[in-house]
C-alpha atoms as a PDB file:
ATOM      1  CA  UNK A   1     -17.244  19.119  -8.205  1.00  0.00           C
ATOM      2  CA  UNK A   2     -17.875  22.635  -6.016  1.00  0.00           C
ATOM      3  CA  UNK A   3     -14.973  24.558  -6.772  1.00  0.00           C
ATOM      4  CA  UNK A   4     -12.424  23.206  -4.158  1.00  0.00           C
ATOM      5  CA  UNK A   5      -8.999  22.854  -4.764  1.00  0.00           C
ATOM      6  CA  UNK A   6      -7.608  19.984  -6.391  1.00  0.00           C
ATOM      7  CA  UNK A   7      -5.219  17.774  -5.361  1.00  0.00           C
ATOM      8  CA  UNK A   8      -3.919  14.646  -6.910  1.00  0.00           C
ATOM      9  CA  UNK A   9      -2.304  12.163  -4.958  1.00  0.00           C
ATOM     10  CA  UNK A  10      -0.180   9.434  -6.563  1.00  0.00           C
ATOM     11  CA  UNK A  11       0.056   6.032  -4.628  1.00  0.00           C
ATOM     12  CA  UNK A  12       2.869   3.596  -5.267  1.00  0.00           C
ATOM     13  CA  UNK A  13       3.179   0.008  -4.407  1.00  0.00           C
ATOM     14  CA  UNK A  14       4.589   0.416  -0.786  1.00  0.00           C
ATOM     15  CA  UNK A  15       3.550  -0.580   2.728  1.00  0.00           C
ATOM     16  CA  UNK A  16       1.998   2.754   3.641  1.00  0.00           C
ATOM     17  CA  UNK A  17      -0.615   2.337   0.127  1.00  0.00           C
ATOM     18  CA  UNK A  18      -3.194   0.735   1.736  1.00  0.00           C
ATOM     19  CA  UNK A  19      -3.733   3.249   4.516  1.00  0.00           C
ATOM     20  CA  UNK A  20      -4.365   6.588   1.538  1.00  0.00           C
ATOM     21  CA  UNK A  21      -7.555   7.000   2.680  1.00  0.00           C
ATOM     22  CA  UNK A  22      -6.224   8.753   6.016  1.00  0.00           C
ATOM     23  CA  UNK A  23      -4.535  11.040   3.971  1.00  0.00           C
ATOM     24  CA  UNK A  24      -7.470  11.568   1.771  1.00  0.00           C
ATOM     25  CA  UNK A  25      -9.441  12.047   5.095  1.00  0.00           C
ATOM     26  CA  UNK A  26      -7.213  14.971   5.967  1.00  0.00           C
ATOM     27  CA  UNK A  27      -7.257  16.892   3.027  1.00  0.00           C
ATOM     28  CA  UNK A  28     -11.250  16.813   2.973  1.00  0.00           C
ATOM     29  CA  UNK A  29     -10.946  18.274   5.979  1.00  0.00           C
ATOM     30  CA  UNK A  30      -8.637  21.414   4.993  1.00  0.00           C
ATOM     31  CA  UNK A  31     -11.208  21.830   2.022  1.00  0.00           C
ATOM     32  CA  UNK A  32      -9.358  19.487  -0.315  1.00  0.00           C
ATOM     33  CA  UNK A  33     -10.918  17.508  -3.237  1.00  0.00           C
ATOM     34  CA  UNK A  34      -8.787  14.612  -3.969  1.00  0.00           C
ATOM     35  CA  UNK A  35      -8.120  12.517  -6.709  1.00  0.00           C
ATOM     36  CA  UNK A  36      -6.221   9.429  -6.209  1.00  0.00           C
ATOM     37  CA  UNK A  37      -3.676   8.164  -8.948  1.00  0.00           C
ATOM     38  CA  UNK A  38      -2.198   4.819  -7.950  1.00  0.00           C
ATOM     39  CA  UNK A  39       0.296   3.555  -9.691  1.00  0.00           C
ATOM     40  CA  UNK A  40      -0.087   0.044 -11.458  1.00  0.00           C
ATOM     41  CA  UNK A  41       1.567  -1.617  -8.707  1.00  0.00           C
ATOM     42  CA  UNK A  42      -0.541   0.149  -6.304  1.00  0.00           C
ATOM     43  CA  UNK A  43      -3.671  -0.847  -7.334  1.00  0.00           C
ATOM     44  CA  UNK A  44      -3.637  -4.042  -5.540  1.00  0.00           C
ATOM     45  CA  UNK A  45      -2.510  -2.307  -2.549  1.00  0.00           C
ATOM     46  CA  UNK A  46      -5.438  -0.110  -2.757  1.00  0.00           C
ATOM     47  CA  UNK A  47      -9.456  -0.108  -2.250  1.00  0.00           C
ATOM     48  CA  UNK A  48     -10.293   1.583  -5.379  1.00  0.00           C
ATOM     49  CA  UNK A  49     -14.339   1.281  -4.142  1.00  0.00           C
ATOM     50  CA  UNK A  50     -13.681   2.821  -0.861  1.00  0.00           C
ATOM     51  CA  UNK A  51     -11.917   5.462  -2.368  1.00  0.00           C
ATOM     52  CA  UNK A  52     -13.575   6.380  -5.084  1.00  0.00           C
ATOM     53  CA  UNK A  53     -16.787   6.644  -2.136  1.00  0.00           C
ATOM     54  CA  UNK A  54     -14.603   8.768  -0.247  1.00  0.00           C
ATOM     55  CA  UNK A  55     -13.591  11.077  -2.715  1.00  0.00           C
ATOM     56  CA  UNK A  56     -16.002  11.213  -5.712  1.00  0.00           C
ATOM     57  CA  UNK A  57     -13.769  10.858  -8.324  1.00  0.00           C
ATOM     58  CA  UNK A  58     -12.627   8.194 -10.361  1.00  0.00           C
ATOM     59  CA  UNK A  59      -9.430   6.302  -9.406  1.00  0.00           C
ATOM     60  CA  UNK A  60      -7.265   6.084 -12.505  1.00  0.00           C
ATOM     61  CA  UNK A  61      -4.706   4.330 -12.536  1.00  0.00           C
ATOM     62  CA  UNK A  62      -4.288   3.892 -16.549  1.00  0.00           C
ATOM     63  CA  UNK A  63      -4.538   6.083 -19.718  1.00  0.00           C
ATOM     64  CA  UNK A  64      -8.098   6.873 -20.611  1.00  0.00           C
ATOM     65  CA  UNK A  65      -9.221   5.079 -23.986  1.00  0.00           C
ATOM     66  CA  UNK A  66     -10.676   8.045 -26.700  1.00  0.00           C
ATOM     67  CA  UNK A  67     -14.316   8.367 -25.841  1.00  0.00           C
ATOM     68  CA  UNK A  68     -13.986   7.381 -22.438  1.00  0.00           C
ATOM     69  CA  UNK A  69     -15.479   9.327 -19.849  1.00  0.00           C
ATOM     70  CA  UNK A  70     -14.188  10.072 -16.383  1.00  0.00           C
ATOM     71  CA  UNK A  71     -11.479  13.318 -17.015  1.00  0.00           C
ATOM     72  CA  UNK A  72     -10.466  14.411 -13.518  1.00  0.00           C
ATOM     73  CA  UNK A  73     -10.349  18.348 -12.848  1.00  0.00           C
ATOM     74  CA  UNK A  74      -7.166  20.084 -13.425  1.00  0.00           C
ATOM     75  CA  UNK A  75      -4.849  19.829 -10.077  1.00  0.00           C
ATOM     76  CA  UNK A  76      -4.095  22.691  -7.840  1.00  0.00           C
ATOM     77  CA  UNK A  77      -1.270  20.414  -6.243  1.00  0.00           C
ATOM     78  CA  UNK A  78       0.179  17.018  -6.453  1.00  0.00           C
ATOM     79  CA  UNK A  79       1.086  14.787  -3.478  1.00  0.00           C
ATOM     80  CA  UNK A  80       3.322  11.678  -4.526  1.00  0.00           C
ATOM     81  CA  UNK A  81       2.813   9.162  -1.447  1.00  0.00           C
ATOM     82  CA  UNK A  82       4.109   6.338  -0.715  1.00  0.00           C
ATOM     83  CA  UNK A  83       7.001   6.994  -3.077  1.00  0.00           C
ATOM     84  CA  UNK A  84       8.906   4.299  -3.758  1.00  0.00           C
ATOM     85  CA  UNK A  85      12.735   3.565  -5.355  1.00  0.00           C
ATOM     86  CA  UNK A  86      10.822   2.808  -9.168  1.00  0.00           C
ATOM     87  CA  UNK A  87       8.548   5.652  -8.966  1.00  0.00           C
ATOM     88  CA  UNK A  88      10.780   8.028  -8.008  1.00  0.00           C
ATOM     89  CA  UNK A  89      13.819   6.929 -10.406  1.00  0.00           C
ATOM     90  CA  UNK A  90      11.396   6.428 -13.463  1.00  0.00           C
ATOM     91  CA  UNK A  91      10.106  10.040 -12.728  1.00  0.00           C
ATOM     92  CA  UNK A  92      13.656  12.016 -12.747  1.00  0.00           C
ATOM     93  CA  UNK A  93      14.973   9.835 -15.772  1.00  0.00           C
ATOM     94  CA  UNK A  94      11.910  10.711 -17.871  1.00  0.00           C
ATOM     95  CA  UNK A  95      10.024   7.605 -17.924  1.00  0.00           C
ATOM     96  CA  UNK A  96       6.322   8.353 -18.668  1.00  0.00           C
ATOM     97  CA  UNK A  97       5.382   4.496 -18.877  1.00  0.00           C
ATOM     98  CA  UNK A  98       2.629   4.273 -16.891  1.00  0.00           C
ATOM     99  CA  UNK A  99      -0.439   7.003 -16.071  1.00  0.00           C
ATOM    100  CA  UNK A 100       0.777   8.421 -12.876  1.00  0.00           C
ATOM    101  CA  UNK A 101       4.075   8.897 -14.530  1.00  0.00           C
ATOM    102  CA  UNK A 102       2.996  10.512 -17.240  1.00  0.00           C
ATOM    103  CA  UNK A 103       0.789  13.207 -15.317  1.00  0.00           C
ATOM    104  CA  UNK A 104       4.206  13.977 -13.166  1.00  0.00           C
ATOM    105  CA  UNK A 105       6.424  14.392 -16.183  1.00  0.00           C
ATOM    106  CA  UNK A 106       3.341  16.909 -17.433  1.00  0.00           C
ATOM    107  CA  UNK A 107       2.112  18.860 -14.423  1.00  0.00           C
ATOM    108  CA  UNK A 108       5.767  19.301 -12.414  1.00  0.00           C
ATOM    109  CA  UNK A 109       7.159  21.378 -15.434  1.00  0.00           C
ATOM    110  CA  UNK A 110       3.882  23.264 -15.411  1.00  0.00           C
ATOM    111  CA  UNK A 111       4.465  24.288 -12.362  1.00  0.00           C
ATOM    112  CA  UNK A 112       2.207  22.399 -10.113  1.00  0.00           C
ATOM    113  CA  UNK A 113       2.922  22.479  -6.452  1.00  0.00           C
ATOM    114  CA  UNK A 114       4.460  18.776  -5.527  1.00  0.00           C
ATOM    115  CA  UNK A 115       5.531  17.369  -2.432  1.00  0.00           C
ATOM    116  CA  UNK A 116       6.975  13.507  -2.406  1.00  0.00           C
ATOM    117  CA  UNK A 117       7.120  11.110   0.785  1.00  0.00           C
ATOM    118  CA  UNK A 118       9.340   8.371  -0.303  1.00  0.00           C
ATOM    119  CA  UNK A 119       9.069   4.898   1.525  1.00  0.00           C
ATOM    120  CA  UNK A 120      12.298   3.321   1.077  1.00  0.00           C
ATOM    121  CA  UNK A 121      14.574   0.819   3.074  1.00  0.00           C
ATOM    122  CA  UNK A 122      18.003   1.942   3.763  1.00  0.00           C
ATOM    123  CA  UNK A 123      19.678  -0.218   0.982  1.00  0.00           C
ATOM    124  CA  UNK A 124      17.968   1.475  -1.367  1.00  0.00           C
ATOM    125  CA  UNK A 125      18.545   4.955  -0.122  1.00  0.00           C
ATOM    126  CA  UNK A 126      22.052   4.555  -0.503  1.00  0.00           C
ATOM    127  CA  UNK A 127      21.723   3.759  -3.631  1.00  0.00           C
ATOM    128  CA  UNK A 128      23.829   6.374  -5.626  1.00  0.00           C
ATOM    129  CA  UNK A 129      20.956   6.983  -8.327  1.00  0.00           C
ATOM    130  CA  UNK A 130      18.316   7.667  -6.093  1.00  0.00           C
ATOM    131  CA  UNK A 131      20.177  10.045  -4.160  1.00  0.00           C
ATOM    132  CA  UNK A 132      20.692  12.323  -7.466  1.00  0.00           C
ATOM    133  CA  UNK A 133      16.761  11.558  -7.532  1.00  0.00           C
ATOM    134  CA  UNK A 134      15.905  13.013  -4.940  1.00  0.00           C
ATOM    135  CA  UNK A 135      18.393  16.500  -6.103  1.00  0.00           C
ATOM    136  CA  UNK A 136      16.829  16.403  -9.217  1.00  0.00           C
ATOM    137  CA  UNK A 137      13.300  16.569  -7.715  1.00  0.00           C
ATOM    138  CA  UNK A 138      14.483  18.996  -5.191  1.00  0.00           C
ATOM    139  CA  UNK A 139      15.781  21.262  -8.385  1.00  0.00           C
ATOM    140  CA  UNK A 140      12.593  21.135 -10.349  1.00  0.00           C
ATOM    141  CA  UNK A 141      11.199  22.343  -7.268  1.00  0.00           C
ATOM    142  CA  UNK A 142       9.352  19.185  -5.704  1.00  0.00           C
ATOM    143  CA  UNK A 143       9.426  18.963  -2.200  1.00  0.00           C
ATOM    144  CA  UNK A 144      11.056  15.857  -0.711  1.00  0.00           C
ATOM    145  CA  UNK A 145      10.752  14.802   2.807  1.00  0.00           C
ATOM    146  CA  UNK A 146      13.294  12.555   2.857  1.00  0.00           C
ATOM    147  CA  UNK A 147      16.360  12.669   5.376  1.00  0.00           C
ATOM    148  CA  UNK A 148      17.537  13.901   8.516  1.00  0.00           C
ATOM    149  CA  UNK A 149      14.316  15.741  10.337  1.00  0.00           C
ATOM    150  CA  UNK A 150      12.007  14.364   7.497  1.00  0.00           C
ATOM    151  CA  UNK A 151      11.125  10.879   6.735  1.00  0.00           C
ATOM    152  CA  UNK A 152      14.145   8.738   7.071  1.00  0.00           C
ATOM    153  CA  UNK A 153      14.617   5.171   5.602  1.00  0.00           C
ATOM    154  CA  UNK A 154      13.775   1.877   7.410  1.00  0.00           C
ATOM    155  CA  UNK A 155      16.250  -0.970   7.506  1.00  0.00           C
ATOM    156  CA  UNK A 156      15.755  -3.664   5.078  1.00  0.00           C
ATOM    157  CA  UNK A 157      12.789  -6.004   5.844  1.00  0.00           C
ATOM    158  CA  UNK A 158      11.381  -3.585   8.839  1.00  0.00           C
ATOM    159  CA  UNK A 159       8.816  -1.602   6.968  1.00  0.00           C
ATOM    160  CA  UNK A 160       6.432  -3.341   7.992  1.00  0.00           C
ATOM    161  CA  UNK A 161       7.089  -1.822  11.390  1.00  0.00           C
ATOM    162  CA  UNK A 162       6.903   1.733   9.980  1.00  0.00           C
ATOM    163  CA  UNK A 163       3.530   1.823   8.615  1.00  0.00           C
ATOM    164  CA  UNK A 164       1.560   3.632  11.621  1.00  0.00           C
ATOM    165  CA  UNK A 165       4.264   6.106  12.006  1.00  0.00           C
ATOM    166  CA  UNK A 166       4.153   7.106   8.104  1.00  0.00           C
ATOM    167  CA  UNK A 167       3.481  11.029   7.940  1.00  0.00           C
ATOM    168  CA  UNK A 168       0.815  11.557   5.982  1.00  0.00           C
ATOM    169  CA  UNK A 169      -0.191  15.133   7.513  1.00  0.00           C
ATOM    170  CA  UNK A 170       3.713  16.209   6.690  1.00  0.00           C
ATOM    171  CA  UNK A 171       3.218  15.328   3.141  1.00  0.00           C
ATOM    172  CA  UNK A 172       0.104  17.133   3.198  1.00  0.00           C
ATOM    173  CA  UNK A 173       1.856  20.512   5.293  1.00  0.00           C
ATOM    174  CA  UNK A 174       4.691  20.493   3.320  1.00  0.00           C
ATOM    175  CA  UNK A 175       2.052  20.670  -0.356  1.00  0.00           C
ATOM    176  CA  UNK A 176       0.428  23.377   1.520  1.00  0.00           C
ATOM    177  CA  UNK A 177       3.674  25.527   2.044  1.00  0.00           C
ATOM    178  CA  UNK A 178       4.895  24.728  -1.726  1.00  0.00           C
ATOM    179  CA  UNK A 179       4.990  27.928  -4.297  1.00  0.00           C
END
């Protein structure tokens, strides 16, 4: 678009979704250009109008068909926010099933800068899987905020409550201070 750098951020179906555009906001204003990625469940979450407006891309949220225009430029970074349980689980076992998957499993081992901002009740969290999740992101060199001084899990059926205090501007701090 005018040679700013890229960065992709994935939206999963979680409370925070609808509220992307702040982030996207921010990282206009450090000299960003942002593509958003929701994942299928996000897309109801989201307003794909608004943010396609705000940003100037497409939102894609599936596999282009052949001959189908709208290729976004190559990504500089990749912020994966809200993360939830699925997303994150699907990612570290391989599963490339749906678009923003599929772009993780590719650009991560490519070595694109990633930070992750999970959005997770506390049930989940415990959950023996996603902890070895959230290693094996931390191994392949993603950053997590998720834990003790980070972003810590809610207690089942309170997320609602969390949703104005969800860090976007840490997500986008800790992509900055990746590689």
């Amino acid at each position: 678009m005018d040679g700013r750098r890229i960065l992709y951020v994935i939206v999963c179906g979680a409370g925070p979704a609808p509220q992307v555009d702040r982030l996207v906001r921010s990282a206009h204003g450090r000299g960003w250009g942002v593509c958003v990625v929701p994942t299928p469940a996000a897309v109801d979450f989201v307003d794909v109008a608004m943010l396609e407006a705000l940003t100037g891309y497409p939102v894609h949220s599936r596999y282009r068909r052949p001959g189908e225009s709208g290729r976004l430029p190559k990504a500089d970074a990749i912020i994966v926010a809200p993360a939830t349980y699925n997303t994150i689980n699907k990612w570290t076992h391989g599963i490339a099933d749906n678009y923003a998957l599929g772009l993780l499993a590719e650009l991560v081992p490519l070595g694109v800068r990633t930070a992750v901002l999970p959005f997770v009740n506390s049930a989940l969290a415990a959950n023996p899987v996603f902890m070895r999740s959230i290693g094996e992101l931390r191994a392949m060199g993603v950053r997590v905020l998720f834990g003790p001084g980070e972003f810590e899990p809610h207690p089942p059926g309170t997320g609602g409550t969390r949703l104005d205090a969800y860090p976007w501007e840490s997500v986008l701090d800790a992509v900055e201070g990746c590689g």
